[in-house]
PDB file of N, CA and C in Angstrom:
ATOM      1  N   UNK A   1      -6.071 -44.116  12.570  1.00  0.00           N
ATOM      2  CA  UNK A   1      -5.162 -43.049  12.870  1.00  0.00           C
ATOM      3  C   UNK A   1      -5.467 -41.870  11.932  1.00  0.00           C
ATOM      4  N   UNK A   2      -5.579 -40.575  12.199  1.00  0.00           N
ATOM      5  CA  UNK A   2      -6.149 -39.534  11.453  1.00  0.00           C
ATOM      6  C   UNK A   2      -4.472 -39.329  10.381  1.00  0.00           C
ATOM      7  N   UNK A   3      -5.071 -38.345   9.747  1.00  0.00           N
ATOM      8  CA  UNK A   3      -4.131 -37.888   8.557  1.00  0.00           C
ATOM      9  C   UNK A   3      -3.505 -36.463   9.280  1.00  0.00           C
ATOM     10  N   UNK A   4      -2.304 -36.465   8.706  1.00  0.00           N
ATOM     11  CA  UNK A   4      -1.407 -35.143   8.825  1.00  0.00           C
ATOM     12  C   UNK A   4      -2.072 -34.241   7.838  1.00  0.00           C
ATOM     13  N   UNK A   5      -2.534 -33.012   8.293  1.00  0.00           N
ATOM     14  CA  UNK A   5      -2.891 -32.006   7.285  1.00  0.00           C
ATOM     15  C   UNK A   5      -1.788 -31.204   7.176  1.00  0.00           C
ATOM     16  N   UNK A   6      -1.585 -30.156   6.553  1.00  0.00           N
ATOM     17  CA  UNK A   6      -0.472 -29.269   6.452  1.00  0.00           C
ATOM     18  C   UNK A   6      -0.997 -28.132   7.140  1.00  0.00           C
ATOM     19  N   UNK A   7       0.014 -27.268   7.359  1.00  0.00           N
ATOM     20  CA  UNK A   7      -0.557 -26.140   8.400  1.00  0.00           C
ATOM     21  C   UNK A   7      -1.331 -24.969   7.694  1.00  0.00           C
ATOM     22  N   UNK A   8      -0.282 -24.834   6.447  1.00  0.00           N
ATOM     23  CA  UNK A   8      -0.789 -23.504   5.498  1.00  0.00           C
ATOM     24  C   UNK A   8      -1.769 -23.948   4.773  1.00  0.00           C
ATOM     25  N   UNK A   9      -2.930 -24.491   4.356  1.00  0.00           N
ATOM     26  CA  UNK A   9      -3.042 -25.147   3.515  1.00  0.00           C
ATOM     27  C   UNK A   9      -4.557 -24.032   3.205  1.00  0.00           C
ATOM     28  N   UNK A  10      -4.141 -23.994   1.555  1.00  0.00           N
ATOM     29  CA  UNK A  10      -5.308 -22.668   1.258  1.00  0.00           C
ATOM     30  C   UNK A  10      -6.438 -23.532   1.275  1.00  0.00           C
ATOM     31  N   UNK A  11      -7.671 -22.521   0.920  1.00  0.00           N
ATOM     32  CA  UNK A  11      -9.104 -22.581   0.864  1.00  0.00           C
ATOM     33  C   UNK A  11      -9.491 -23.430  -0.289  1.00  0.00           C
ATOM     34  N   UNK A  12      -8.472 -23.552  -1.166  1.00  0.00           N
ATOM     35  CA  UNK A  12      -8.818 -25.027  -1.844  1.00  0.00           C
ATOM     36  C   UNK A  12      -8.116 -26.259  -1.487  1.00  0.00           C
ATOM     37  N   UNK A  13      -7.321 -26.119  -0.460  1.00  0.00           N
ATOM     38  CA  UNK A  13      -6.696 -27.266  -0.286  1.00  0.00           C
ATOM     39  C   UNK A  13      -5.517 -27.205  -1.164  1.00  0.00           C
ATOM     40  N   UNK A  14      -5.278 -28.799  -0.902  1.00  0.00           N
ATOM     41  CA  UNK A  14      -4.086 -29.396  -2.144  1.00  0.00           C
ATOM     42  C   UNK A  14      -4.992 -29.748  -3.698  1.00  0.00           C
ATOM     43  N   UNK A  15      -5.832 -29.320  -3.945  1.00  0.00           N
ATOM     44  CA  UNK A  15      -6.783 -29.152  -5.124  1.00  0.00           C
ATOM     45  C   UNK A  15      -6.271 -28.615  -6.319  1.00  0.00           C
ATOM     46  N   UNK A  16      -5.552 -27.144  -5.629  1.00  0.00           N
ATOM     47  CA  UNK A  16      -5.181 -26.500  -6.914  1.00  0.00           C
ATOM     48  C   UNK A  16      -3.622 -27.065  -7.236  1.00  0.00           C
ATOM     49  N   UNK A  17      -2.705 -26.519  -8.167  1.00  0.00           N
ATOM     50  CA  UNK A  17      -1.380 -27.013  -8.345  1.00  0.00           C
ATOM     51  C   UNK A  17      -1.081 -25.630  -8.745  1.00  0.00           C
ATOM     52  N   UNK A  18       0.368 -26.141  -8.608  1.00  0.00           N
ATOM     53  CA  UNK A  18       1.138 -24.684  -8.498  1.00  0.00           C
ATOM     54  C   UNK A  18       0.773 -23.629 -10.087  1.00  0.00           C
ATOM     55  N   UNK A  19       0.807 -24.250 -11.391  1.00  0.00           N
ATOM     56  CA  UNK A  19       0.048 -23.599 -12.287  1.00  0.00           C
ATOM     57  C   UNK A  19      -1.204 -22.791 -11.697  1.00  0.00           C
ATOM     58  N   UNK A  20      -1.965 -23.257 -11.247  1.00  0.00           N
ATOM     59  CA  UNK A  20      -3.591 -23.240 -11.379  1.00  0.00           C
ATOM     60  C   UNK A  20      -3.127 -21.936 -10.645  1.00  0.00           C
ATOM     61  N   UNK A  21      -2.772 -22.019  -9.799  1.00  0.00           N
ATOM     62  CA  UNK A  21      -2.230 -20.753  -8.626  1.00  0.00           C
ATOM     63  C   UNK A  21      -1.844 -19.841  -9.166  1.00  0.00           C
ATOM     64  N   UNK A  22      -0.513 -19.955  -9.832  1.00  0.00           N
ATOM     65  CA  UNK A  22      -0.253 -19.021 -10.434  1.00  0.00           C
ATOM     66  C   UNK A  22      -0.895 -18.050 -11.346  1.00  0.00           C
ATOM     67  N   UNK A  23      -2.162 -18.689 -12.314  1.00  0.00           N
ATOM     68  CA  UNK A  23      -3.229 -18.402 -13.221  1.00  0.00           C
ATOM     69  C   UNK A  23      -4.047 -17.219 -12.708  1.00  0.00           C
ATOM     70  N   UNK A  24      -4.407 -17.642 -11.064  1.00  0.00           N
ATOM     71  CA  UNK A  24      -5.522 -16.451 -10.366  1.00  0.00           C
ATOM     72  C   UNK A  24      -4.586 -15.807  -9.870  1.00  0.00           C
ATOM     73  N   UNK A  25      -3.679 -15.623  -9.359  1.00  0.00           N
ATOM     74  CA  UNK A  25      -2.383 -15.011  -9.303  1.00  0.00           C
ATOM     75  C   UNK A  25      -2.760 -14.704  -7.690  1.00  0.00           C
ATOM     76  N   UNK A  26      -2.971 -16.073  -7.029  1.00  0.00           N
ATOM     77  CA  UNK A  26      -2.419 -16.649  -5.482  1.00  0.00           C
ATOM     78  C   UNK A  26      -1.513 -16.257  -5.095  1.00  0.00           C
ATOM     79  N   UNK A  27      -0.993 -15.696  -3.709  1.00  0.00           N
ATOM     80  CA  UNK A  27       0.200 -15.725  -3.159  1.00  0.00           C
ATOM     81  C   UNK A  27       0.620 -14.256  -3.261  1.00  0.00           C
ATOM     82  N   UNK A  28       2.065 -14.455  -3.044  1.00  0.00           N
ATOM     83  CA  UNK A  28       2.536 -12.959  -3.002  1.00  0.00           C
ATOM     84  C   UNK A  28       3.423 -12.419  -4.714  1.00  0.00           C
ATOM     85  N   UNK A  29       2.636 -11.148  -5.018  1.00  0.00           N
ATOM     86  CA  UNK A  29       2.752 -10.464  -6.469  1.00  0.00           C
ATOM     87  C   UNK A  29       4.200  -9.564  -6.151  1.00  0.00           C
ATOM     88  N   UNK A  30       4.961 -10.151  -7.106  1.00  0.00           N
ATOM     89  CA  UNK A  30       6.355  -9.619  -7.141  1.00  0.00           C
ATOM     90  C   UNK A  30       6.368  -8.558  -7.775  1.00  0.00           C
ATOM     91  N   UNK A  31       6.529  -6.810  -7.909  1.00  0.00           N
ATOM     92  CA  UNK A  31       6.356  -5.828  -8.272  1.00  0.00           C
ATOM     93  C   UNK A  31       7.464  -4.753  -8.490  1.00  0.00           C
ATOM     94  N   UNK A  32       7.779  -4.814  -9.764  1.00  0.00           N
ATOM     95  CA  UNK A  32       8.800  -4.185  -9.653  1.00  0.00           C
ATOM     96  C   UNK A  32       8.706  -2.430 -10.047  1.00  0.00           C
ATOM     97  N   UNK A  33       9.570  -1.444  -9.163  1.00  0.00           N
ATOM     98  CA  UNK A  33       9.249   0.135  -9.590  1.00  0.00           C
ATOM     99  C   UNK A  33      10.061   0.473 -10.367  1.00  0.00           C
ATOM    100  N   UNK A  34       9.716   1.118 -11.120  1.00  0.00           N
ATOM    101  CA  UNK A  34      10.610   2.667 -12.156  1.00  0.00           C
ATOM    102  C   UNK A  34      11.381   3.612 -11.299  1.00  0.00           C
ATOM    103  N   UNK A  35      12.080   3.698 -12.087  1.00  0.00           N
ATOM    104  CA  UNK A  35      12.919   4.728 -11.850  1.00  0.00           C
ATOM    105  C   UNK A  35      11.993   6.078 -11.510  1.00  0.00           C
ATOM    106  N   UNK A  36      10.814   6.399 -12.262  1.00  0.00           N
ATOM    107  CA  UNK A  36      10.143   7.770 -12.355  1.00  0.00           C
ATOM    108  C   UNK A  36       8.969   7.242 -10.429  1.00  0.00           C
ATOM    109  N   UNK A  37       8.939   6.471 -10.235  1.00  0.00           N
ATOM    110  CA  UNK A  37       9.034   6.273  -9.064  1.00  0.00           C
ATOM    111  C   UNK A  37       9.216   6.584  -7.717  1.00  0.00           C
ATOM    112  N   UNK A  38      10.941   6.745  -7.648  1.00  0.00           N
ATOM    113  CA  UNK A  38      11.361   7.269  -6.507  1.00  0.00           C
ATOM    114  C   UNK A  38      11.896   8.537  -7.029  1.00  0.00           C
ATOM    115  N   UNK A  39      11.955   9.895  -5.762  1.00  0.00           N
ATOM    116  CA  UNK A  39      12.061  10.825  -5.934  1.00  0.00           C
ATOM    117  C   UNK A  39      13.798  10.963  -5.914  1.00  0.00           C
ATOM    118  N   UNK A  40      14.326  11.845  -6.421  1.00  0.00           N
ATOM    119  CA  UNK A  40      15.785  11.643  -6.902  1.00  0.00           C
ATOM    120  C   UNK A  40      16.113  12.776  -5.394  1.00  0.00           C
ATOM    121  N   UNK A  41      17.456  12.330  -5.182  1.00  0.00           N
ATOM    122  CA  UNK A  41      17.907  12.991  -3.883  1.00  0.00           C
ATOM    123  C   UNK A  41      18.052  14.556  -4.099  1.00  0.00           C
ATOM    124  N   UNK A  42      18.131  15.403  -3.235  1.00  0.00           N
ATOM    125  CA  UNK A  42      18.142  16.666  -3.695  1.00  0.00           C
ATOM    126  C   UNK A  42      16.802  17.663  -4.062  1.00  0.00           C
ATOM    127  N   UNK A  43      15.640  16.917  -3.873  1.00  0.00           N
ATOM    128  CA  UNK A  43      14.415  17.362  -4.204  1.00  0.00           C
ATOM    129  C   UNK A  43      13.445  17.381  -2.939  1.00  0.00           C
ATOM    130  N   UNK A  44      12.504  18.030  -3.129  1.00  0.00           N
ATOM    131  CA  UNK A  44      11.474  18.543  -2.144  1.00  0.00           C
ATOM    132  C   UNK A  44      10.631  17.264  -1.867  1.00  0.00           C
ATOM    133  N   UNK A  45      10.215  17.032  -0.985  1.00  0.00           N
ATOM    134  CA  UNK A  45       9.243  15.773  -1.221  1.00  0.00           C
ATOM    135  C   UNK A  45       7.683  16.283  -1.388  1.00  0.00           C
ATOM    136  N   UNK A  46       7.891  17.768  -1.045  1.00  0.00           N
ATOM    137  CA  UNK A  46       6.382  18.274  -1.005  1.00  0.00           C
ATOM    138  C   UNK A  46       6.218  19.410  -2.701  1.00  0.00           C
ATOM    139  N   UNK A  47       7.018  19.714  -3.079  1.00  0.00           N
ATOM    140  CA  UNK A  47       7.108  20.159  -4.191  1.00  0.00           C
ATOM    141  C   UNK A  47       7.889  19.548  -5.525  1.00  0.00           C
ATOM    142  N   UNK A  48       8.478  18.372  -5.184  1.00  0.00           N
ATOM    143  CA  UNK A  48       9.238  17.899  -6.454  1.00  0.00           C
ATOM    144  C   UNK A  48      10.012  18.868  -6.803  1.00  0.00           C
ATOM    145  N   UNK A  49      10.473  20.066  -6.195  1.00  0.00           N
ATOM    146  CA  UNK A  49      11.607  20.626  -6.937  1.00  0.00           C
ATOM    147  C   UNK A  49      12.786  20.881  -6.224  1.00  0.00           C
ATOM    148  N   UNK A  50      13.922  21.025  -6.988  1.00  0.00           N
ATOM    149  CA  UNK A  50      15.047  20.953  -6.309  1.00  0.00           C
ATOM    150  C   UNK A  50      15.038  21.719  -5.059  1.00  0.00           C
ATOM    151  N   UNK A  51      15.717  21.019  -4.102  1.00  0.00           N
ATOM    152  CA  UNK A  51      15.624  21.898  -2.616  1.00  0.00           C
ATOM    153  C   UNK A  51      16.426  23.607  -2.722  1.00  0.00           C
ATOM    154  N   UNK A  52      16.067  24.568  -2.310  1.00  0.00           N
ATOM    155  CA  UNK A  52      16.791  25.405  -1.951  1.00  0.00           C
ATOM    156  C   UNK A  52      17.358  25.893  -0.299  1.00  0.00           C
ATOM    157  N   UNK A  53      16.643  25.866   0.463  1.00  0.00           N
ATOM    158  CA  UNK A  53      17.527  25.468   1.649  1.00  0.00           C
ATOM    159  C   UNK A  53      16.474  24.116   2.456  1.00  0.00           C
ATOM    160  N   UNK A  54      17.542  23.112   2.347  1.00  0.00           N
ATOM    161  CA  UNK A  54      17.270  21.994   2.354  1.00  0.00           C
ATOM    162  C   UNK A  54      16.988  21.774   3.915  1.00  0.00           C
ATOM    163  N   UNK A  55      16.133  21.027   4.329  1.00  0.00           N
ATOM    164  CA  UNK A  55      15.867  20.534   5.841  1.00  0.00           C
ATOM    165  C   UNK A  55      15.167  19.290   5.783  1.00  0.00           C
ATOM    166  N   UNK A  56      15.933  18.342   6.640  1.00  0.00           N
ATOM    167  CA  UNK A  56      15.992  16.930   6.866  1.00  0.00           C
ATOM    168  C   UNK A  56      15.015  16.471   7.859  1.00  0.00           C
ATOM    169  N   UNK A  57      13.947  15.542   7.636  1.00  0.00           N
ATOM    170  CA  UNK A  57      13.336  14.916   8.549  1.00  0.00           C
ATOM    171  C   UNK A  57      13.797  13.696   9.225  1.00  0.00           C
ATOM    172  N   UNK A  58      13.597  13.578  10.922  1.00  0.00           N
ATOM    173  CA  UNK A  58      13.957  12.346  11.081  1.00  0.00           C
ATOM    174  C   UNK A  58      13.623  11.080  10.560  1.00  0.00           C
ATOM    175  N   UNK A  59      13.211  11.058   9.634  1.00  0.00           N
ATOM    176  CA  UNK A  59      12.721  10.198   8.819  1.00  0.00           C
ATOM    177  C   UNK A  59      13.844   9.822   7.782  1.00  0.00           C
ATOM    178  N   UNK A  60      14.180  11.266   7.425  1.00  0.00           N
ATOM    179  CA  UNK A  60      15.356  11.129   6.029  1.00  0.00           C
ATOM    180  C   UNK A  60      14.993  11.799   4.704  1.00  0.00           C
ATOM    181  N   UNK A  61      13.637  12.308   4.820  1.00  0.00           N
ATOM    182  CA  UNK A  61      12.913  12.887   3.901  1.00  0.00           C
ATOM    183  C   UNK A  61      13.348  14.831   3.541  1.00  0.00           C
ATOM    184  N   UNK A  62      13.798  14.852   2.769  1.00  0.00           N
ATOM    185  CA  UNK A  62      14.233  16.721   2.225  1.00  0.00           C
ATOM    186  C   UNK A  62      13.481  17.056   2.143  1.00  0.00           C
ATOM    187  N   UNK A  63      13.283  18.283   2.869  1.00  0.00           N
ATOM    188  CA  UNK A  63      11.922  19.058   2.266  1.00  0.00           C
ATOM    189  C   UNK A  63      12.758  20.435   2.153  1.00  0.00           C
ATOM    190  N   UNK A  64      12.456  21.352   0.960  1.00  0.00           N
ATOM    191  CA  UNK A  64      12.590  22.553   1.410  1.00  0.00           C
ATOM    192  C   UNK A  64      11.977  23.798   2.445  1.00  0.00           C
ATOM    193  N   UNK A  65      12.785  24.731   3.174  1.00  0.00           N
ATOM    194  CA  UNK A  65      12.372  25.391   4.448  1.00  0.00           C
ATOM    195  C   UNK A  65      11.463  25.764   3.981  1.00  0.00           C
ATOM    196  N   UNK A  66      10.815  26.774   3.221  1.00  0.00           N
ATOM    197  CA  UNK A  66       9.661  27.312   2.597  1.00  0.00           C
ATOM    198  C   UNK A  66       8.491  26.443   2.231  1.00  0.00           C
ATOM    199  N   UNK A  67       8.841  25.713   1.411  1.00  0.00           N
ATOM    200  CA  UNK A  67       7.751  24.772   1.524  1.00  0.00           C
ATOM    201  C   UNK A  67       7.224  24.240   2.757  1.00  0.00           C
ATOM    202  N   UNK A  68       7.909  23.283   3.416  1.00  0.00           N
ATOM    203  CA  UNK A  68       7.809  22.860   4.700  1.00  0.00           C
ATOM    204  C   UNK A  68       6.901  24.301   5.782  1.00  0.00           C
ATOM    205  N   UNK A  69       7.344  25.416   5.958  1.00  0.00           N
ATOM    206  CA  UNK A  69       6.610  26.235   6.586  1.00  0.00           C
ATOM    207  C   UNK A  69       5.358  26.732   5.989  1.00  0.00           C
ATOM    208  N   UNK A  70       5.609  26.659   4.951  1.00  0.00           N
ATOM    209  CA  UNK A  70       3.751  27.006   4.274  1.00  0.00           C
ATOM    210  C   UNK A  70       3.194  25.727   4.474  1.00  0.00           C
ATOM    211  N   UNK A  71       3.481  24.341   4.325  1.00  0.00           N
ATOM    212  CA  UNK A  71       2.834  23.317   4.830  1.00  0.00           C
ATOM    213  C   UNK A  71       2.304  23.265   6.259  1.00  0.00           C
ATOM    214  N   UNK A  72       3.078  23.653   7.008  1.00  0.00           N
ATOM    215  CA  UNK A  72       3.117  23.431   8.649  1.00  0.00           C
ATOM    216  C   UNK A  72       2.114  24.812   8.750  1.00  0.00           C
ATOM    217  N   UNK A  73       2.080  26.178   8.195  1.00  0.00           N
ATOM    218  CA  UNK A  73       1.022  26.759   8.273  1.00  0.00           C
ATOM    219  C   UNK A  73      -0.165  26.392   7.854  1.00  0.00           C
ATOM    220  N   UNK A  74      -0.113  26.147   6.495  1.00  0.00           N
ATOM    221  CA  UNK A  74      -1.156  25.869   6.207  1.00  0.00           C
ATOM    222  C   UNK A  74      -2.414  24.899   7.004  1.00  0.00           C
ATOM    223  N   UNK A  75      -1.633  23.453   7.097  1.00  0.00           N
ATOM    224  CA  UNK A  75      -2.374  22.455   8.679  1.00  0.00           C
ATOM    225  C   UNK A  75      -2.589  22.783   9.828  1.00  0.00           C
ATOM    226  N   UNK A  76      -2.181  24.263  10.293  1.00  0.00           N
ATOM    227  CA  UNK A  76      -2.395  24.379  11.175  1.00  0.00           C
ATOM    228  C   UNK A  76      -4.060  25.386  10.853  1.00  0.00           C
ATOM    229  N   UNK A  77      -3.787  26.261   9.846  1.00  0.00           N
ATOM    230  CA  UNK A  77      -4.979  26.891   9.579  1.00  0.00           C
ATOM    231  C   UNK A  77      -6.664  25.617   9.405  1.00  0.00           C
ATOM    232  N   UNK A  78      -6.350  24.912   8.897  1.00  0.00           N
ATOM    233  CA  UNK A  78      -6.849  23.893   8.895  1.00  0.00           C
ATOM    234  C   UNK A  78      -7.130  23.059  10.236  1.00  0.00           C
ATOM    235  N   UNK A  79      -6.554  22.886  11.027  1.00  0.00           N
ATOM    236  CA  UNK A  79      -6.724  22.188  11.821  1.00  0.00           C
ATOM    237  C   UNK A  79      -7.833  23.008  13.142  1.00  0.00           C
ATOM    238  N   UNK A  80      -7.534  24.718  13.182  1.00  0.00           N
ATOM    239  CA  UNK A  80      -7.645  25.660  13.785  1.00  0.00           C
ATOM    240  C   UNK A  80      -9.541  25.566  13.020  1.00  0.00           C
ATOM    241  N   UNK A  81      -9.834  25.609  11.543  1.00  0.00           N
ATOM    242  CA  UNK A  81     -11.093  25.583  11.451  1.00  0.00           C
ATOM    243  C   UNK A  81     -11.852  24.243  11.556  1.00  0.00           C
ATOM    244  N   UNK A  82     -11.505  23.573  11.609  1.00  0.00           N
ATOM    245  CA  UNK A  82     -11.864  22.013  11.860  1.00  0.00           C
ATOM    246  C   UNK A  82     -12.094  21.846  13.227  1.00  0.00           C
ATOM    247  N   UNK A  83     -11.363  22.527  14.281  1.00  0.00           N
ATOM    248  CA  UNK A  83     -12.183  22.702  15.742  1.00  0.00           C
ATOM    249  C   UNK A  83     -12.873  23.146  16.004  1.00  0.00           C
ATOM    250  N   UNK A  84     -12.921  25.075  14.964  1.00  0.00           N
ATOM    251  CA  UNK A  84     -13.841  25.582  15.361  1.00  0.00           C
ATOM    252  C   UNK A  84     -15.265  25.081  14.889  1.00  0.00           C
ATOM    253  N   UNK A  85     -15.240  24.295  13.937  1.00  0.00           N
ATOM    254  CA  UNK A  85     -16.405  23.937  12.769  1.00  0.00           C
ATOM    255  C   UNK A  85     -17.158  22.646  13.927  1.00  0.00           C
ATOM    256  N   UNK A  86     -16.295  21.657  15.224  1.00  0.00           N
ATOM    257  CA  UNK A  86     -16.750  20.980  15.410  1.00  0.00           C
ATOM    258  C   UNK A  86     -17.191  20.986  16.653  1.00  0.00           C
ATOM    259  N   UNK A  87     -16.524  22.512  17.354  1.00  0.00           N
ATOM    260  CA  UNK A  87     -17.281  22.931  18.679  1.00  0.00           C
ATOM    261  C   UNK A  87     -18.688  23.673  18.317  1.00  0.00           C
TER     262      UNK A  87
END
């Protein structure tokens, strides 16, 4: 009668032990963030500075109007020579 294998069973098998694993650092790495991290509410996501007239992405993301429109110009200037460069 054959043997039950396990379903997950890594590339070493039941070889290694849960130490040994842990050592090469197997599996999933628990990671924790800083505070300096996430951007604090009230701020630009494209300039880091406080919003002055604030506009919301459906996403949830602040950007300020100014920023946001020199961005949205700017990609478009970009995008405008990147066609012409590839016709």
């Amino acid at each position: 009668m054959p043997q039950k294998k396990a379903k997950n069973q890594g590339s070493m098998g039941s070889a290694m032990r849960y130490m040994e694993r842990q050592k090469i650092g197997d599996g999933t790495q628990k990671v924790r963030y800083g505070v300096d991290s996430q951007l604090s509410f009230g701020y630009c996501a494209l300039t880091l500075a406080p919003v002055v007239e604030p506009m919301v992405s459906p996403s949830g993301h602040v950007y300020s109007r100014e920023a946001i429109y020199e961005y949205l110009l700017t990609k478009n200037k970009d995008l405008k020579r990147q066609q012409a460069l590839y016709e």
